[in-house]
Each structure stands twice: as C-alpha cells, then as structure tokens.
Protein backbone atom coordinates (compact mmCIF):
# COMPACT_ATOMS: atom_id res chain seq x y z
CA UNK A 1 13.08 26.48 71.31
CA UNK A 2 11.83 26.59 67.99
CA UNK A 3 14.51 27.69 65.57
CA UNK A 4 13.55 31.03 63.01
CA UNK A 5 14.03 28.82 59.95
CA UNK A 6 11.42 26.33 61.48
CA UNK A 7 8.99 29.14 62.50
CA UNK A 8 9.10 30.77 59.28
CA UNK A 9 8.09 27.46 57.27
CA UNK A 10 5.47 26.57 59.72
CA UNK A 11 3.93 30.11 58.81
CA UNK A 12 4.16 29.63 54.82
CA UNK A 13 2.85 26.41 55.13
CA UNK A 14 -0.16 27.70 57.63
CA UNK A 15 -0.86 30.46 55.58
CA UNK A 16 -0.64 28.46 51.96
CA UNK A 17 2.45 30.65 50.43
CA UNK A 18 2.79 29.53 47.17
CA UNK A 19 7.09 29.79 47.43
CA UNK A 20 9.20 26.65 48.58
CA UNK A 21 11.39 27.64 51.31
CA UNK A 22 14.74 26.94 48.73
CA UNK A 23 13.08 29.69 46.39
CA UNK A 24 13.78 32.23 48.76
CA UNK A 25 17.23 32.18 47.54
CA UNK A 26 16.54 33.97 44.19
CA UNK A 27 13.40 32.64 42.08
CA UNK A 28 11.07 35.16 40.53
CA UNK A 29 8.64 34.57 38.01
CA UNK A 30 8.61 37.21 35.41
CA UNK A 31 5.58 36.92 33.21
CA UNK A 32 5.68 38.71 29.90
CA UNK A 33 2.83 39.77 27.83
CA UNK A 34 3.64 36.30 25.82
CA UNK A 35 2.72 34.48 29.19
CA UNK A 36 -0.88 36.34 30.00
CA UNK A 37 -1.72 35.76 26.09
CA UNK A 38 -0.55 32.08 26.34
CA UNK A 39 -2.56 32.33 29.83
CA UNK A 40 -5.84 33.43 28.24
CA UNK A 41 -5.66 31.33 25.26
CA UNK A 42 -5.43 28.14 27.42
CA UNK A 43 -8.26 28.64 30.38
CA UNK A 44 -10.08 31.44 28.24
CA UNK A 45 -10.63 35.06 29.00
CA UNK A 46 -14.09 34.84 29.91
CA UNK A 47 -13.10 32.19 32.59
CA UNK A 48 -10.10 34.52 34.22
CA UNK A 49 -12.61 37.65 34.29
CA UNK A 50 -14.90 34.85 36.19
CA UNK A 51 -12.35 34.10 38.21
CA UNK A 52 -11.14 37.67 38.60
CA UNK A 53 -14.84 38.89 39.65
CA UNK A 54 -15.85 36.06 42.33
CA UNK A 55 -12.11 37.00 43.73
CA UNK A 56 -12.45 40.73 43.86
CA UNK A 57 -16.10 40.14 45.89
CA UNK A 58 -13.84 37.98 48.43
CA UNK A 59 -11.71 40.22 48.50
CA UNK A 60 -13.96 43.23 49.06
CA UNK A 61 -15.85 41.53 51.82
CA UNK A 62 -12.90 40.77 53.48
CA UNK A 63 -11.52 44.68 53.43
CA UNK A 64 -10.37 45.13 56.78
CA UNK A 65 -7.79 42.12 56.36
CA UNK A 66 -5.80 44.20 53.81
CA UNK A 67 -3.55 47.58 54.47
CA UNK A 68 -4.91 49.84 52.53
CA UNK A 69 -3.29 53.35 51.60
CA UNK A 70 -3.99 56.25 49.29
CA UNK A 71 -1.70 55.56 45.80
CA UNK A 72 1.36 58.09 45.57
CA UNK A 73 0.47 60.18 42.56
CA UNK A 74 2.97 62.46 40.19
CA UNK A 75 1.18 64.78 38.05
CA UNK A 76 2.14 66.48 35.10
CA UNK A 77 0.56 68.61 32.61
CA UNK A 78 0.84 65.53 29.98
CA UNK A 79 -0.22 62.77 32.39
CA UNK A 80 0.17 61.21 35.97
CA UNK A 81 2.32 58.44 37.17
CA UNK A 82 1.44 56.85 40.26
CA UNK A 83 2.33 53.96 42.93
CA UNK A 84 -0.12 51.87 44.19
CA UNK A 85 0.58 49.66 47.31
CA UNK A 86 -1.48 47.22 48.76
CA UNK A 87 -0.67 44.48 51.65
CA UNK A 88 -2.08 41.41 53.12
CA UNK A 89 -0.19 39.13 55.61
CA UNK A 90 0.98 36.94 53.60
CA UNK A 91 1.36 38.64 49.72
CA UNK A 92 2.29 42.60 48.64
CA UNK A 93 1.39 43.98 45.63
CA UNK A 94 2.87 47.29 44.20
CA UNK A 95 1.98 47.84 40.89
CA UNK A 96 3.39 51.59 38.87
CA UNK A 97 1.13 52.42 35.97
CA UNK A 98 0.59 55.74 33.82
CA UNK A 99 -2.38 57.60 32.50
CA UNK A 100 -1.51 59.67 29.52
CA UNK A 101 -4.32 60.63 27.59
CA UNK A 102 -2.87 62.09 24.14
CA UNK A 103 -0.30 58.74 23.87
CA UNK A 104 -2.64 57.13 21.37
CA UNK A 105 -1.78 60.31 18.57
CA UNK A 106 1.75 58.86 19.07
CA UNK A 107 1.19 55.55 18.62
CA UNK A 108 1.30 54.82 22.25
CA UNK A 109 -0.88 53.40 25.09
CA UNK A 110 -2.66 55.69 27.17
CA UNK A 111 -2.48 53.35 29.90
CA UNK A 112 0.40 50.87 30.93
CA UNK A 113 1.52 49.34 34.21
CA UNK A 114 4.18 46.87 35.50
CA UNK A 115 3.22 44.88 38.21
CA UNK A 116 5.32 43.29 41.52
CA UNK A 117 4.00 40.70 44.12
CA UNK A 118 5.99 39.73 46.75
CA UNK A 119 6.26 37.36 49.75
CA UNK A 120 5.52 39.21 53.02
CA UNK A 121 6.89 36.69 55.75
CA UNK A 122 10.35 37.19 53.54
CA UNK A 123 10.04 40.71 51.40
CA UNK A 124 11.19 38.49 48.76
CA UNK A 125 9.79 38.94 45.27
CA UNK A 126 7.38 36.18 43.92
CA UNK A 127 6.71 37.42 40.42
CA UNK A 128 7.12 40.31 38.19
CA UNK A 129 4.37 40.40 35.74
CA UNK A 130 3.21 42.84 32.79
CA UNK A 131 0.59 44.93 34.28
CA UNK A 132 -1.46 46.31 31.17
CA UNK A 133 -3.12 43.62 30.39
CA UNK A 134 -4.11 42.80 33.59
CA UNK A 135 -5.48 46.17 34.53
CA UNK A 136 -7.81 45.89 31.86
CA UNK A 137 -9.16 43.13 32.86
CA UNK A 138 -9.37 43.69 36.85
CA UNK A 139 -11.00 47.28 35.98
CA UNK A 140 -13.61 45.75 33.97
CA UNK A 141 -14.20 42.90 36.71
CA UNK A 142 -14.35 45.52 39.41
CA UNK A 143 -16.71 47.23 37.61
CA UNK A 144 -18.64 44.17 36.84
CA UNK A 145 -18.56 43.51 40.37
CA UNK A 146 -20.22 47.00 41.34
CA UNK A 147 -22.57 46.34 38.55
CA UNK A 148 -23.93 43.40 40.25
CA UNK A 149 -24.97 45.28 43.00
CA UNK A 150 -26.00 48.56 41.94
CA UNK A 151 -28.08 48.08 38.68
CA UNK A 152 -31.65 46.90 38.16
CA UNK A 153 -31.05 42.58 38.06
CA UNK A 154 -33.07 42.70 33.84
CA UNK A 155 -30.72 45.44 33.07
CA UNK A 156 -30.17 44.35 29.07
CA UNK A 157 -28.92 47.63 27.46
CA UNK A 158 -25.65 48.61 28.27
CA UNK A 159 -24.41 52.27 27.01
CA UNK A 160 -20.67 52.89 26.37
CA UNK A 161 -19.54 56.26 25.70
CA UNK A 162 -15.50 56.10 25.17
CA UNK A 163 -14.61 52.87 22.90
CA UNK A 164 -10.82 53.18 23.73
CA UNK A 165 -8.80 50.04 24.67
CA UNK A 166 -10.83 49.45 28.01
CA UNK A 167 -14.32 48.99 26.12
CA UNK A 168 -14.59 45.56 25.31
CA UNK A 169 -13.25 44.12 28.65
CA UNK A 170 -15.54 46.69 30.11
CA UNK A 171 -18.68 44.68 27.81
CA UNK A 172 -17.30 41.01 28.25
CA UNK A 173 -16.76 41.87 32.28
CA UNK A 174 -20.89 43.39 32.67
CA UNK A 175 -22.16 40.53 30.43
CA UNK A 176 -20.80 38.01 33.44
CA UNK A 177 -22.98 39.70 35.75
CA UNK A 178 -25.95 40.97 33.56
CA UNK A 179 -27.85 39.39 30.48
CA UNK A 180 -27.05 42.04 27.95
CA UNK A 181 -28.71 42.00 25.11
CA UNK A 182 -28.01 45.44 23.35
CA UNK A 183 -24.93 47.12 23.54
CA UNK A 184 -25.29 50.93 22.43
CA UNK A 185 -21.93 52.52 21.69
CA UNK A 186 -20.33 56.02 20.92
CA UNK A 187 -16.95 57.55 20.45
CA UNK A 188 -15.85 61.10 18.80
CA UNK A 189 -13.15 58.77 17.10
CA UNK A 190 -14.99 57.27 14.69
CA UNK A 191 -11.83 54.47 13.95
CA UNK A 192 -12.37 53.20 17.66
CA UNK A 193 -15.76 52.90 17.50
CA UNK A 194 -15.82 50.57 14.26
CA UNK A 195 -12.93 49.06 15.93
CA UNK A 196 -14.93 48.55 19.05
CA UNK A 197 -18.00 47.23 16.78
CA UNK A 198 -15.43 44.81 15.51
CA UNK A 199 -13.85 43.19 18.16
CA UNK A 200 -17.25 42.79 20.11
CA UNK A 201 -19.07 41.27 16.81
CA UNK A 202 -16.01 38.82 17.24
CA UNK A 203 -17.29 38.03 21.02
CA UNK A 204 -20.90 37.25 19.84
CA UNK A 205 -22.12 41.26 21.08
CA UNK A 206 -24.47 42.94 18.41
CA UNK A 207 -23.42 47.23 18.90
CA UNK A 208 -25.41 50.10 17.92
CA UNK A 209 -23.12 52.65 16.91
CA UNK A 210 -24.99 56.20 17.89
CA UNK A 211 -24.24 59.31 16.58
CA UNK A 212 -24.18 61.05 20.42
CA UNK A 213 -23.54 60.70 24.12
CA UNK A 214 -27.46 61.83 24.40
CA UNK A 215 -28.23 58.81 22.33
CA UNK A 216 -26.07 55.85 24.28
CA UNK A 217 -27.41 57.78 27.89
CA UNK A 218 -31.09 57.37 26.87
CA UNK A 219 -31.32 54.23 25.76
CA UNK A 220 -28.92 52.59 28.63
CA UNK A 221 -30.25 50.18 31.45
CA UNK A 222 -26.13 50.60 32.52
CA UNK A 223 -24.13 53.62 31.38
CA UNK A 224 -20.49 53.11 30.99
CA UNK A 225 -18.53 56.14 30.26
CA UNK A 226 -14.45 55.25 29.83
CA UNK A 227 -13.62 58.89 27.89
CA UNK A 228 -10.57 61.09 28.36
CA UNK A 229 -12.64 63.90 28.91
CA UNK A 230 -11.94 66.64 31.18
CA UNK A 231 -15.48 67.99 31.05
CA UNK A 232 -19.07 66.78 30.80
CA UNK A 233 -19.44 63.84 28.10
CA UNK A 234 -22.54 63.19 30.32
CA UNK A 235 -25.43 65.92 31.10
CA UNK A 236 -28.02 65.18 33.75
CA UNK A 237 -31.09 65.97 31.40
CA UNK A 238 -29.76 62.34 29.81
CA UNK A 239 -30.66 60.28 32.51
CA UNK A 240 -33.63 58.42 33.11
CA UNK A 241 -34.62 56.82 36.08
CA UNK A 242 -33.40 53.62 37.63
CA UNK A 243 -30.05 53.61 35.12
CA UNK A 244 -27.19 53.08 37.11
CA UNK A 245 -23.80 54.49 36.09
CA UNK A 246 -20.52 53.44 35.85
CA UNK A 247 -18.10 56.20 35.65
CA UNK A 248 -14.39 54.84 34.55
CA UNK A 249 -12.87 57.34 32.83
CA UNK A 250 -12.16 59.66 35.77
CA UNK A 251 -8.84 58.92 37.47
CA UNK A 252 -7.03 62.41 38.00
CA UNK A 253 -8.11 66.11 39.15
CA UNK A 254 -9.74 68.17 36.83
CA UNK A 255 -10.16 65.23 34.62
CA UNK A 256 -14.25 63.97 35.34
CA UNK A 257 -16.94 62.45 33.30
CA UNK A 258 -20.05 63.16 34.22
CA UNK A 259 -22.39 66.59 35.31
CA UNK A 260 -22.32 66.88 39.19
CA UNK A 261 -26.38 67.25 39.00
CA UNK A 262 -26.20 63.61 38.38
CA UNK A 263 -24.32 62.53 41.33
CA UNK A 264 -26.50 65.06 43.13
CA UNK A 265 -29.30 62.91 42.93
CA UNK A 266 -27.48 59.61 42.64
CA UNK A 267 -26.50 57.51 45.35
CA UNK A 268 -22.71 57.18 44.84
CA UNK A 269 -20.46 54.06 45.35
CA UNK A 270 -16.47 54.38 45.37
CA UNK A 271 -13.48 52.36 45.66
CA UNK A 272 -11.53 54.12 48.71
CA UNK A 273 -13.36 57.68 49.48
CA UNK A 274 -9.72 59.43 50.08
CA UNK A 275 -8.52 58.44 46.71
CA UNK A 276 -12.09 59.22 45.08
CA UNK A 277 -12.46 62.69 46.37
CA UNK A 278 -8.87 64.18 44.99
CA UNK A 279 -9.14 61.90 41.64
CA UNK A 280 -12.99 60.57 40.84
CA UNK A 281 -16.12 62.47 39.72
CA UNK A 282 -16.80 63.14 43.94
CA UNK A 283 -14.03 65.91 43.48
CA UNK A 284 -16.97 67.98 42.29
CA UNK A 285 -19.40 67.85 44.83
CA UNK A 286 -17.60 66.53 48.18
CA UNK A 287 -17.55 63.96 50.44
CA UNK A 288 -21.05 64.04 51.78
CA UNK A 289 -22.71 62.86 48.50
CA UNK A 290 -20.72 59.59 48.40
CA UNK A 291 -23.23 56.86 50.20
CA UNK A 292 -20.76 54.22 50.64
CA UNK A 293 -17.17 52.35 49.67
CA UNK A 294 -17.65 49.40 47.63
CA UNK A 295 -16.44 47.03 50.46
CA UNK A 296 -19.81 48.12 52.33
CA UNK A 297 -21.68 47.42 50.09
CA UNK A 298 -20.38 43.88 49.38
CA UNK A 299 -19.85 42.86 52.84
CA UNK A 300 -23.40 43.60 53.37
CA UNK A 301 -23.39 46.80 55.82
CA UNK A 302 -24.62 48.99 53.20
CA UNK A 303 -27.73 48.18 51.02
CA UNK A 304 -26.88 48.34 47.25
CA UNK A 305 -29.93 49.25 44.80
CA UNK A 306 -33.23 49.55 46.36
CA UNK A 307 -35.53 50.81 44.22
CA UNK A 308 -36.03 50.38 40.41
CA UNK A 309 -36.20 54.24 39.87
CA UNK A 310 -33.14 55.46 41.91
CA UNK A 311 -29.71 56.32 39.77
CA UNK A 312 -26.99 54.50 41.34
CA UNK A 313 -22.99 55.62 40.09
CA UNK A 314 -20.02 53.98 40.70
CA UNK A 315 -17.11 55.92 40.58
CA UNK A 316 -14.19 54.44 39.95
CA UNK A 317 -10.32 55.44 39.94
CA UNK A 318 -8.94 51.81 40.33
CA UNK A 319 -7.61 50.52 43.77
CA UNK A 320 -4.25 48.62 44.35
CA UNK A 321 -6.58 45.58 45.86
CA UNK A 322 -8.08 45.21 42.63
CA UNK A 323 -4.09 44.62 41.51
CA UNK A 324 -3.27 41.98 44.32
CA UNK A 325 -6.31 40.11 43.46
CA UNK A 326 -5.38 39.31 39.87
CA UNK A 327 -1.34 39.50 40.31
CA UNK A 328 -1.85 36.51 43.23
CA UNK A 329 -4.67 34.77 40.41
CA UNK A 330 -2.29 34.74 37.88
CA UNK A 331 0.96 33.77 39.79
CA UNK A 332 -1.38 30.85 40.88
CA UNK A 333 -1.92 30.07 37.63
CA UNK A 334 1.35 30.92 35.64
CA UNK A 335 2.84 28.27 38.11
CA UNK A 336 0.61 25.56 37.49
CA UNK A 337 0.51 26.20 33.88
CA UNK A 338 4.42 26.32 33.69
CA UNK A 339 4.38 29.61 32.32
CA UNK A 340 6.86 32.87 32.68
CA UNK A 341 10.75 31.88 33.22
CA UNK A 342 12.35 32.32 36.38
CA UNK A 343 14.62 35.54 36.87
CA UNK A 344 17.26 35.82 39.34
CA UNK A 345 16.82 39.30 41.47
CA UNK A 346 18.11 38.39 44.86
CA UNK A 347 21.92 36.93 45.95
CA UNK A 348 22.01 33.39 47.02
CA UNK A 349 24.46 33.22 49.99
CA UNK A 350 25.90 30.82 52.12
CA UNK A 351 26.28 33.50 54.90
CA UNK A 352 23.65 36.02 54.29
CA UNK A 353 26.15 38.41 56.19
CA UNK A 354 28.52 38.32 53.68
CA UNK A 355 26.99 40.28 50.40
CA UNK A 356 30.34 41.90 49.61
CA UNK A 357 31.59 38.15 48.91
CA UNK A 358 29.56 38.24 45.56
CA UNK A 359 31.83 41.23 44.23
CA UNK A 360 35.03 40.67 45.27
C-alpha cells in the first residue's frame, strides 16, 4: 500500500503544484508592493495585463472547474468590507479588500486589498501578496476581456467617465483588446482628470478632456464609467446605438452608475448573477434583464455582440476568480524572478502531534 506521504507527492507533481514537498513545513512568499513594482518593471505592465487577460479567458471557459461562492460582504454607512473566496483543486485564493469612497479627502485609498493563495492538497499557505495593485490590474483585464466580446471589433473611441486610480489600467487593459485611437475623458475632480491626462500622455494615449458625462457618452465606441456615484452619472438619452458599456464603478447596494432605461434595452453581461443582483447596476431592474454570466459567453454557449446597433453592458462588481488568476500568475512569477522573501507562518515539527512542544 501506497503510503499518504507518497500519495500526496504523486498528486502535486500530477497536478503541477508549484511547492516542494519540504516547503510544506513553513515557506510562504510574502510579496510586498516593492516586489509587484520590481515585478512590472522587469517583464513590463503591458505584458502582465497580457498575461492576466489570455488567463482570465482560460479561466472563464473553464468555470465549472472552480467553487464558486457569493463574497461575504460587511456594510457600513462609510464603506463595505468584504471576503472573497474562490477554489480550484489544486490552489485557494481568499483575498479581503475595502471600498470606501470618501478615503481619497483623507489622503487614503478608496480601494485596498490583501491577498492569500494557498495549497489545497495541504491548506498550507503559498504566498501572501499585496492585493491593491493587483486588483487594479485584474479589474481592468476582466474588463478588457468582456470588451473583447461585447463591443463592435473597429471600436476606436473609448469614453471614461470617473478618472480615479482605476482609469488608466482600465485604458492600457481595452487598448490590448481594441485599437483605440481616441480616448475621451471626464471627472467632476478636475485634479484627477489632468492627472489622468498625464499619466496616459506618459503611455503614448492622446485624452480629450470634456466638460460632461453627455460629452464622453456621445462620442464613445466603449463607455467606461468607474465613478463613486450613487446615482445616474449616465442617462439613457446619451447613448447611441451599437456602444457597448462597461459599468465598473458599481460594487455595493444603492451605489449604481448608470439609468436602468439603458440596461432596459441593453443586453447585459455579469460576473456571477447572485453577486450582481444585490451589488451591480442589475439591482435596479432584476434578474430577468441580465442575458448571460461572462463564463457563457466565453465558453461559447452564449453569443456575445451580434449586431452593430445593439448596446451591450457589462456589469461588473469584481469576482474572487479574477483574484486567483493573477495571485497564481504572480506567485509563478515572483518565484522565478526570485522576488518576495520567505515568511515563516506555520510550525515545523518533527511529530506534527506535538504543537505544545514549540511553547514549552
């Protein structure tokens, strides 16, 4: 008989775990901010949101390998904190991240995460990572992703109402997957929008600052909204035909972006419907105007854009798969790289029966 130490590094080797079978004695990775700049500044960003995009359509097709469950959400008048799990058979992710819209008047990001992936065969950790950084970018590839699928393929003028600190992965991300050639941009802040102009002139993107939503809406092939708005930063009268919609900013109840007589006569993409309809713009109009989840549509079981005149939406809250598809890309990569510094989180033991032994 096979012993249980054999079995279980038959199945890490079958199943390509990254971990050595001596690391499951204590090695984790923990990758600072430091580590995904030093990342980024070595394969470039534009590669990793490659990367990140051709992964997340993998993933996506592949759905139905993953467990997938609604993220635990705690909501307070101020902002939300949630929990969002996600498991394959071989890696978990679990990533905690905040939305706090008034942060930036105190200096603060509205948005920041820590992220955990961990060995499944074992429950052992793998890595600890910074998880800000890394949302950013894995929003904008999902997004980029949807993009692909749902917009008219000579789309050149992208719209982006909302120039916060998701904005220019948002434009970098849709120029992978779209030959933009105009990007139209508006904020109420008029510090983030020149800081928006900026950084994108930086990136090689020429912006048109407008002085209104209107303005961005109707002159959009792709509308991006990423506000904070708790209202309608986007009226139906706006929209022309065949634009297709991303709606980003939306990720809590009450808090939408866009006029439900859009998504009335839109055909609607989403991430996870039961996640969508308490937190994305489908809290307004219900659960029979969504026409498919993203995985659908990728797998091919759902059509994407058929026609050149319909107005296609994807609304978007973020999904924990979106956060084990870039954790597991950059543990890959931190470890070939030789970046992050090993932390010690579990007891090694001689007897793993004997944990009292390390405190007496």
């Amino acid at each position: 008989m096979m012993s249980e130490e054999y079995m279980l590094l038959q199945y890490t080797i079958t199943h390509g775990i990254l971990m050595s079978f001596d690391k499951y004695h204590g090695g984790c990775l923990l990758v600072e901010v430091s580590d995904v700049r030093e990342l980024v500044s070595r394969v470039g960003l534009t590669y990793l949101m490659d990367e990140c995009i051709e992964n997340l359509r993998e993933a996506f097709k592949n759905w139905k390998r993953f467990r997938i469950v609604k993220r635990t959400s705690f909501y307070y008048p101020f902002g939300v904190v949630e929990i969002m799990p996600v498991c394959s058979k071989e890696y978990c992710a679990i990533k905690i991240v905040n939305g706090h819209p008034s942060n930036p008047e105190r200096g603060l990001l509205s948005v920041v995460a820590t992220g955990m992936l961990i060995d499944v065969p074992t429950g052992y950790p793998l890595m600890i990572s910074e998880a800000t950084l890394l949302t950013a970018i894995r929003t904008a590839a999902t997004t980029a992703l949807a993009t692909d699928y749902l917009s008219r393929k000579d789309s050149i003028n992208l719209g982006i109402i909302g120039t916060g600190a998701q904005s220019e992965f948002l434009c970098l991300a849709i120029n992978r997957v779209r030959s933009i050639d105009r990007i139209l941009a508006y904020d109420i802040d008029r510090r983030a929008l020149e800081k928006f102009r900026k950084n994108l002139k930086r990136m090689d993107f020429n912006v048109e600052r407008c002085s209104s939503s209107k303005e961005v809406a109707q002159g959009s092939d792709i509308l991006t909204t990423a506000t904070t708005c708790r209202g309608r930063a986007v009226l139906a009268d706006w929209i022309p035909e065949g634009v297709h919609i991303n709606a980003i900013g939306g990720d809590a109840p009450g808090k939408t972006e866009l006029d439900p007589a859009i998504l009335k006569r839109a055909k609607i993409v989403v991430e996870y419907k039961e996640q969508a309809l308490v937190e994305g713009e489908v809290q307004n109009v219900g659960e029979e105007c969504i026409y498919a989840e993203l995985w659908e549509v990728v797998a091919g079981l759902k059509k994407g854009r058929e026609s050149r005149e319909e107005v296609t939406v994807f609304d978007s809250v973020g999904f924990a798969l979106e956060d084990l598809v870039i954790l597991k890309m950059v543990y890959k990569l931190v470890k070939k790289l030789n970046l992050g510094r090993e932390v010690n989180l579990i007891p090694g033991l001689a007897d793993p029966k004997n944990l009292i032994e390390l405190l007496l």
